[in-house]
Protein backbone atom coordinates (compact mmCIF):
# COMPACT_ATOMS: atom_id res chain seq x y z
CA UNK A 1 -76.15 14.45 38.09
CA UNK A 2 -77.36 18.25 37.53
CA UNK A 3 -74.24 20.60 38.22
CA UNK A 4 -77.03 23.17 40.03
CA UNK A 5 -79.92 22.42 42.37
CA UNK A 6 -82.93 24.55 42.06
CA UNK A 7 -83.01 28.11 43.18
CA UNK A 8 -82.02 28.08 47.02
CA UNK A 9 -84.22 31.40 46.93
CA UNK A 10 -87.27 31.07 44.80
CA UNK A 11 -87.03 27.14 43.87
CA UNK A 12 -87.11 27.71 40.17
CA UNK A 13 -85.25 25.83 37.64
CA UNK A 14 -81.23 26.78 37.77
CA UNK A 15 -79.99 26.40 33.71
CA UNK A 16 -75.77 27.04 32.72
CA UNK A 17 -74.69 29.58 30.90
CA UNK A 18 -71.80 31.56 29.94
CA UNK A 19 -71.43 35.12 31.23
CA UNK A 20 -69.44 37.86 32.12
CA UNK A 21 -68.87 37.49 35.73
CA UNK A 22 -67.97 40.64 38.13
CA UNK A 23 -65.70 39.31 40.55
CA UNK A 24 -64.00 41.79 43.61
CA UNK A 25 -61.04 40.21 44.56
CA UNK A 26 -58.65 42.48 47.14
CA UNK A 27 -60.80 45.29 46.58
CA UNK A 28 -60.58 45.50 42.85
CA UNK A 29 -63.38 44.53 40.52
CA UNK A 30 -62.62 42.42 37.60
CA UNK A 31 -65.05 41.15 34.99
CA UNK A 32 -63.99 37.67 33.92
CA UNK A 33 -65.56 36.91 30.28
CA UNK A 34 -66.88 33.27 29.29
CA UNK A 35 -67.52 32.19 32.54
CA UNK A 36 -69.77 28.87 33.28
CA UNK A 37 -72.84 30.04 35.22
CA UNK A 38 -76.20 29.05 36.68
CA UNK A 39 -79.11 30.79 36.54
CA UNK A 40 -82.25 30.83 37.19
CA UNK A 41 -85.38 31.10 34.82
CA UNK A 42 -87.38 32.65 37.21
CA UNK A 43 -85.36 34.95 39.52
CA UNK A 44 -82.39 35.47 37.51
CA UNK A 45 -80.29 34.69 40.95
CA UNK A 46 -76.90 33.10 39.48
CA UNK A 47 -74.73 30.53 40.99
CA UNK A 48 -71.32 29.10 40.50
CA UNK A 49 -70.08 25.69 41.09
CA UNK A 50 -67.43 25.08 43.94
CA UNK A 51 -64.95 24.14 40.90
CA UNK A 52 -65.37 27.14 38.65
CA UNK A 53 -65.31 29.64 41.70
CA UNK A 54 -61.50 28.02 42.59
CA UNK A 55 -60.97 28.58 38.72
CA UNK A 56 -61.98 32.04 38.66
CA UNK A 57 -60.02 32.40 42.25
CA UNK A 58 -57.36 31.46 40.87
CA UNK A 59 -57.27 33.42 37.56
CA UNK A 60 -57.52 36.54 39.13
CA UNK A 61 -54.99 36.08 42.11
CA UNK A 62 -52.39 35.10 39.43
CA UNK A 63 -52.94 38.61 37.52
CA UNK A 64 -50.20 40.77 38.32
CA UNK A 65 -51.92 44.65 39.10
């Protein structure tokens, strides 16, 4: 089973990699590094999977600011 569909926008091919992700949590910006991330080859629209969202969730709730 493929972790990403195709593109919900354009219908192109969705491919993982790992990128810097800019993530607003409580009105702060954070930019998580080495994060697992689809994206596609024709749009460039990126997705995350239900799992690494919680994982990034959760990351940057337990950061004390």
């Amino acid at each position: 089973m493929k972790p990403y569909d195709d593109c919900r926008y354009c219908g192109g091919t969705v491919d993982e990699r790992r990128e810097q992700l800019d993530y607003r949590f409580r009105g702060k910006l954070y930019l998580v590094e080495n994060v697992a991330v689809g994206v596609c080859s024709q749009c460039g629209e990126r997705f995350l999977t239900a799992a690494v969202a919680k994982q990034v969730e959760a990351a940057v709730s337990s950061l004390k600011a």
